[in-house]
N, C-alpha and C. Protein backbone atom coordinates (compact mmCIF):
# COMPACT_ATOMS: atom_id res chain seq x y z
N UNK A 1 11.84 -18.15 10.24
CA UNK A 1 11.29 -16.98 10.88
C UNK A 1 9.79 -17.20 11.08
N UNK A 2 9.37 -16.91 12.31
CA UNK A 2 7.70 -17.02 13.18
C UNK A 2 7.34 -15.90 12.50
N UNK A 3 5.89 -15.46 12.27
CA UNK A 3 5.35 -14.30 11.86
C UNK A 3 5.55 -13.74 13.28
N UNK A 4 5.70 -14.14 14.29
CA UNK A 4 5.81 -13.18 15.60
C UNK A 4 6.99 -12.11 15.18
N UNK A 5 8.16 -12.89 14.48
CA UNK A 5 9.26 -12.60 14.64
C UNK A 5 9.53 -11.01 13.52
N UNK A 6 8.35 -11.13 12.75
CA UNK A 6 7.87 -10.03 11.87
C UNK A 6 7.93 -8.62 12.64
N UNK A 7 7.50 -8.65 13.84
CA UNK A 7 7.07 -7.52 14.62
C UNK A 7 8.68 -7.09 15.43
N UNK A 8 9.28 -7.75 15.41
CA UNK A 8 10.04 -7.35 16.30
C UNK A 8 11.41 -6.25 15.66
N UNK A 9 11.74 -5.63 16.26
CA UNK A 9 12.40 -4.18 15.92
C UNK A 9 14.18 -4.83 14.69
N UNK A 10 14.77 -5.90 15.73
CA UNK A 10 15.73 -6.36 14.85
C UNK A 10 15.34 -8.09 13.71
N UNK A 11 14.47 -7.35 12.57
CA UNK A 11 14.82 -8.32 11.30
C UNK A 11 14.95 -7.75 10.21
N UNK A 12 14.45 -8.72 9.00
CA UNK A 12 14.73 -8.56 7.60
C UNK A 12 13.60 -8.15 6.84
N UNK A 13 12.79 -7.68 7.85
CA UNK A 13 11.27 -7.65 6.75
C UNK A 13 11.10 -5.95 7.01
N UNK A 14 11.14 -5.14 5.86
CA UNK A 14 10.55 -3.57 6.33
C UNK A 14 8.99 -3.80 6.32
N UNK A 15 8.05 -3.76 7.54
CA UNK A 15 6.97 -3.50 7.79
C UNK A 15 6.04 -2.23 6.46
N UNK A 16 6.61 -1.36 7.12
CA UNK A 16 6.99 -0.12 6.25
C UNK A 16 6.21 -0.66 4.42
N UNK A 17 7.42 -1.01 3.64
CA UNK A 17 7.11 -1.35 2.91
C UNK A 17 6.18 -2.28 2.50
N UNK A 18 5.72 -3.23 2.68
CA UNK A 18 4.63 -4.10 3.07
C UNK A 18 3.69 -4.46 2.85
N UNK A 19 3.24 -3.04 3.74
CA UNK A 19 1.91 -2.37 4.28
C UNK A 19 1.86 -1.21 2.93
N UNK A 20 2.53 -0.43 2.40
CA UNK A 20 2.33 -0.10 0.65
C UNK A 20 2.59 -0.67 -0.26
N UNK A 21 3.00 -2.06 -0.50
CA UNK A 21 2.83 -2.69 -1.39
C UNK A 21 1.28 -3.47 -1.68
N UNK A 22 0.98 -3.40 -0.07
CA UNK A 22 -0.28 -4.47 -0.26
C UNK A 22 -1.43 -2.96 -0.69
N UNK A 23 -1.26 -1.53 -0.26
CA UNK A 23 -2.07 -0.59 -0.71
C UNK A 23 -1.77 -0.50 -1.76
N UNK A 24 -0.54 -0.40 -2.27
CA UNK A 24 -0.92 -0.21 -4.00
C UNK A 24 -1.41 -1.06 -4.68
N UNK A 25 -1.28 -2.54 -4.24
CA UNK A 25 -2.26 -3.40 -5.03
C UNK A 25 -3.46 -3.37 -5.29
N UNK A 26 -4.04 -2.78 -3.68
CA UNK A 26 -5.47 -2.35 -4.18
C UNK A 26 -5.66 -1.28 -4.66
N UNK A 27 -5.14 -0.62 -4.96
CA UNK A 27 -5.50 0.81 -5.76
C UNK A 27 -5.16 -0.19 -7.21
N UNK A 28 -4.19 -0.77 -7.05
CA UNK A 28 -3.98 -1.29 -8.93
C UNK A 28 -5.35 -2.08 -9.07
N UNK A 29 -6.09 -2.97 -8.37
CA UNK A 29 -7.16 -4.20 -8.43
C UNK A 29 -7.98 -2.88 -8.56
N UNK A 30 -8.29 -2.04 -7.96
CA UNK A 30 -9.99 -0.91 -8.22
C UNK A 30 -9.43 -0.70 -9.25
N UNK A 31 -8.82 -0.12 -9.57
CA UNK A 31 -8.48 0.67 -11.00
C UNK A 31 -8.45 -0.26 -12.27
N UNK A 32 -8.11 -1.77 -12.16
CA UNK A 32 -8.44 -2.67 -13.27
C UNK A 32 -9.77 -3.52 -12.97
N UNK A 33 -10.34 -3.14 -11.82
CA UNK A 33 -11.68 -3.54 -12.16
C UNK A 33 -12.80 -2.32 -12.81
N UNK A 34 -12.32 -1.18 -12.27
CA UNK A 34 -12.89 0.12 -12.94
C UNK A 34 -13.23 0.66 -14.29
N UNK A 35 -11.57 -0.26 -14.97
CA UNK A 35 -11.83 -0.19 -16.25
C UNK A 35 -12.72 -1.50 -17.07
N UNK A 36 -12.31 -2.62 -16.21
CA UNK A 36 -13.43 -3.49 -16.59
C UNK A 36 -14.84 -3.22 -17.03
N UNK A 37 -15.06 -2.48 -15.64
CA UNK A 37 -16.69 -2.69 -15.26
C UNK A 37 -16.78 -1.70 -16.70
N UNK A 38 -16.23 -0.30 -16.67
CA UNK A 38 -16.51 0.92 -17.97
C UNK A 38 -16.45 0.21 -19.39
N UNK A 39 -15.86 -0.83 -19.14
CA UNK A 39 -15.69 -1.45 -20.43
C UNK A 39 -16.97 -1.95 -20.88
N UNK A 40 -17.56 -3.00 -19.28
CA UNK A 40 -19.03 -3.66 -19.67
C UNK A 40 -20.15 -2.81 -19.51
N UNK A 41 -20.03 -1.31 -19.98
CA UNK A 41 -21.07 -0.47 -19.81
C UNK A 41 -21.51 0.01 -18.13
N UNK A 42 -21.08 -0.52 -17.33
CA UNK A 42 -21.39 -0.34 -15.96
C UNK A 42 -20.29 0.53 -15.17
N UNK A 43 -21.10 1.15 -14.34
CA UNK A 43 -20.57 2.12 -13.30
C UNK A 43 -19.93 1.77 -12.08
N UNK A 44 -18.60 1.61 -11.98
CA UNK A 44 -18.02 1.55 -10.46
C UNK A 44 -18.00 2.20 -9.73
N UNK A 45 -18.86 2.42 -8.58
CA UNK A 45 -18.87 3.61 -7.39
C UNK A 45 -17.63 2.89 -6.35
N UNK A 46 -16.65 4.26 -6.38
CA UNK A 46 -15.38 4.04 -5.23
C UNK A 46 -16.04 5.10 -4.35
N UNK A 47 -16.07 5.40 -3.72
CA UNK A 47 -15.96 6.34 -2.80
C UNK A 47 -14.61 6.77 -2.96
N UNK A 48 -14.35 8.90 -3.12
CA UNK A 48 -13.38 9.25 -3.12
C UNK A 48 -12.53 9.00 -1.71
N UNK A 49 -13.30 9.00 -0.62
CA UNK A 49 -12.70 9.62 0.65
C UNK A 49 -11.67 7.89 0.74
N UNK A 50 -12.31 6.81 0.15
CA UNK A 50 -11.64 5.51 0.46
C UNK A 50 -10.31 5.52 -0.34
N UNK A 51 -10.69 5.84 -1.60
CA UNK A 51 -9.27 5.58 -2.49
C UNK A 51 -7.98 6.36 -2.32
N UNK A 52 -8.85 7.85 -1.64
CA UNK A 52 -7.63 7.97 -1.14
C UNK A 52 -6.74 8.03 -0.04
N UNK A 53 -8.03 7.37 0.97
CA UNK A 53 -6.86 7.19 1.96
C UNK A 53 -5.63 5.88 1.58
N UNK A 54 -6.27 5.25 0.75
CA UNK A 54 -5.25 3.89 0.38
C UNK A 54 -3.88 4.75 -0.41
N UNK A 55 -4.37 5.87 -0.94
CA UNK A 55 -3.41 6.52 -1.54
C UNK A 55 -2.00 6.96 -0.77
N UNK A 56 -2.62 7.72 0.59
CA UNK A 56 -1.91 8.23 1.63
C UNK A 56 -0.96 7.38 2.06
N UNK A 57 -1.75 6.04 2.59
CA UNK A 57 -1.06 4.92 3.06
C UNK A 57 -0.13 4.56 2.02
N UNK A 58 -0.15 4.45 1.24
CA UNK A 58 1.04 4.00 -0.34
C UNK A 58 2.06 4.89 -0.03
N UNK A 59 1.64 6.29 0.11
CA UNK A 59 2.60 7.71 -0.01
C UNK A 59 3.55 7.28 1.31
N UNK A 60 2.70 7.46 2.08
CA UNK A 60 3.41 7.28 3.72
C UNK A 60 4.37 6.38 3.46
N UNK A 61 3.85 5.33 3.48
CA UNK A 61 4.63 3.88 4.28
C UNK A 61 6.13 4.26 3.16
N UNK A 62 6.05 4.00 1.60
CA UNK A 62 6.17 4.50 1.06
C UNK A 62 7.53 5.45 1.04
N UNK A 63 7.37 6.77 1.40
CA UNK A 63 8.07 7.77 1.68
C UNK A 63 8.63 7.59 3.41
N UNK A 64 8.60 7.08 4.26
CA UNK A 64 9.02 6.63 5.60
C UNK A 64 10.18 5.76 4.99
N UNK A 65 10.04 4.79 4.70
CA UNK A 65 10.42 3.65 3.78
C UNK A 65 11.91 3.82 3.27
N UNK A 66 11.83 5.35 2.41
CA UNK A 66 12.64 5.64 1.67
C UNK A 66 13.46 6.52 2.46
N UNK A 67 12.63 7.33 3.31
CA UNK A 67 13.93 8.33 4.21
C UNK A 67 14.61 7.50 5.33
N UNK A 68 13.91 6.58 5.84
CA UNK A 68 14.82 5.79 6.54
C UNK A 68 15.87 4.95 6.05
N UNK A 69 15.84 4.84 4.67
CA UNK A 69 17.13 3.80 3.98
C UNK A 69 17.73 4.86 3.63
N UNK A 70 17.34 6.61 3.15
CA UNK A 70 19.03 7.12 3.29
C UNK A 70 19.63 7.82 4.70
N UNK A 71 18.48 8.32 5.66
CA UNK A 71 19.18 8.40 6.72
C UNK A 71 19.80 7.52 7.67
N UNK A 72 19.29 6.48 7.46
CA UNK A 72 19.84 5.49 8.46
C UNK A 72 19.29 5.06 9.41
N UNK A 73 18.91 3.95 10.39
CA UNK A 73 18.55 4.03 11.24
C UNK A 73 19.00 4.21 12.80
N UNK A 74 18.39 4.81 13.41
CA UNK A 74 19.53 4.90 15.00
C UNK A 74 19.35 3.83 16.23
């Protein structure tokens, strides 16, 4: 399989899922560098408005993800 072949409507890869696995990683990587940094006395500035849009994107893709594997697709 071509990464072209990624995009196209009939394969094996859910997009969907993906695209929130790779957002929850970064929410998991800030959050264990967060505790790092608190650990070495230092302050991690996230910006709220960033973390959570990565949040949304997790929720979304996420929850799309999941209603399309019990409704089915048409």
């Amino acid at each position: 399989m071509s990464f072209a072949d990624i995009f196209k409507d009939t394969n094996d890869w859910n997009e969907k899922t993906i695209v929130g696995f790779i957002s929850f990683a970064v929410m998991i990587i800030v959050m264990i560098v967060d505790v790092i940094t608190g650990w070495l006395g230092k302050d991690l500035v996230v910006n709220e408005f960033i973390y959570n849009s990565f949040m949304f994107i997790t929720l979304g893709s996420f929850g799309i993800a999941g209603i399309e594997k019990f409704a089915g697709k048409k």
